[in-house]
Protein backbone atom coordinates (compact mmCIF):
# COMPACT_ATOMS: atom_id res chain seq x y z
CA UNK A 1 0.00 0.00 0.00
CA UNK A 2 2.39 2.18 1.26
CA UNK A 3 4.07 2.41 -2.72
CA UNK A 4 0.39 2.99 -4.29
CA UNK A 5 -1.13 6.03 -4.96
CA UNK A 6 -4.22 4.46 -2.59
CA UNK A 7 -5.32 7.36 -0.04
CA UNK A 8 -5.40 5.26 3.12
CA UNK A 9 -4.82 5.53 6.92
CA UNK A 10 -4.60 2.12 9.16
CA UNK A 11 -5.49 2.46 12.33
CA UNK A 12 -4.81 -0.62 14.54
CA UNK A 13 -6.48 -0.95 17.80
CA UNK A 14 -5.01 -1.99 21.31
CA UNK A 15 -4.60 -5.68 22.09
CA UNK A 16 -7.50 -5.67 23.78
CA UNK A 17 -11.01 -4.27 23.14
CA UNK A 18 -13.94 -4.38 25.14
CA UNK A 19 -17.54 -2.77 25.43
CA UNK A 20 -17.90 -0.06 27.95
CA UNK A 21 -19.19 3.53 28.41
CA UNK A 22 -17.33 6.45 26.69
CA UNK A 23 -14.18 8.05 27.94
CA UNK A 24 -13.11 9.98 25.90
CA UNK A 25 -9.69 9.08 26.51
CA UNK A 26 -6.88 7.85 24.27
CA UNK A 27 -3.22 7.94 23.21
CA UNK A 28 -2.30 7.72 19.17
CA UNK A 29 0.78 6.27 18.68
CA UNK A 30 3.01 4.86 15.41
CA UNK A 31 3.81 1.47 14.25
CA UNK A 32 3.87 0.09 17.88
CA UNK A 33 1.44 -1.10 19.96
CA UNK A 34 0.20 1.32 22.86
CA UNK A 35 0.41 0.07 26.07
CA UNK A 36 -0.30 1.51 30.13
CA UNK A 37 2.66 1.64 32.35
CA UNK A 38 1.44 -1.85 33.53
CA UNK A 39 2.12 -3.50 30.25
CA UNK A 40 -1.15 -3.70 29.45
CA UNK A 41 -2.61 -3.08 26.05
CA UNK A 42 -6.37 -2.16 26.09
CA UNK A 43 -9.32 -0.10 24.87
CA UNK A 44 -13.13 0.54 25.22
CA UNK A 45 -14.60 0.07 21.77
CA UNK A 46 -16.53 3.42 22.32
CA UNK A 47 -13.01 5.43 22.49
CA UNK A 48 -11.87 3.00 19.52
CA UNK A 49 -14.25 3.95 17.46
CA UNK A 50 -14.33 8.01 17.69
CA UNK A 51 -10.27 7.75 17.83
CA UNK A 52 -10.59 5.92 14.41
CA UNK A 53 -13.02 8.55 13.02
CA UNK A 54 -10.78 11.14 14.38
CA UNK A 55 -7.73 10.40 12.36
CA UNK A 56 -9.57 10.31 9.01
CA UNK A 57 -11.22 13.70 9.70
CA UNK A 58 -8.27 14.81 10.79
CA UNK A 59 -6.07 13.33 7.94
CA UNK A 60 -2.85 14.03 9.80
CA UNK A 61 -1.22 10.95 9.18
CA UNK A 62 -2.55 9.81 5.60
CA UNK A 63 -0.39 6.92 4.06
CA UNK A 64 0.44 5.61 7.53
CA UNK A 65 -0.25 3.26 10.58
CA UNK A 66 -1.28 4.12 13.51
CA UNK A 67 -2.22 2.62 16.91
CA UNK A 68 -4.64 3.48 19.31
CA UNK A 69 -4.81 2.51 22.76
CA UNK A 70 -5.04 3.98 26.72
């Protein structure tokens, strides 16, 4: 993809995602998986899902991967 002239943003949640109510919290990160100070690697779906909208309104890292994660 990344030699294509595809538009495209990948965003790749946490390791783990579960149902929940709405923080509103999250960290973007890069190629690497985001993870707490505990090691853990986890997300709400709810936050998932706006931070995923978020970076293709936003559009700040077109052509790239990102991860998304507390």
């Amino acid at each position: 993809m990344r030699k294509s002239d595809v538009h495209w943003t990948c965003v790749a949640p946490a390791a783990y995602v579960e149902p929940g109510t709405r923080t509103g919290k999250s960290r973007v990160g890069t190629d690497e998986l985001i993870t707490a100070a505990n090691g853990e690697s986890c997300i709400l779906m709810e936050d998932d899902a706006i931070a995923m909208v978020d970076e293709l309104e936003k559009g700040a890292n077109h052509r790239k991967r990102v991860s998304v994660g507390y």
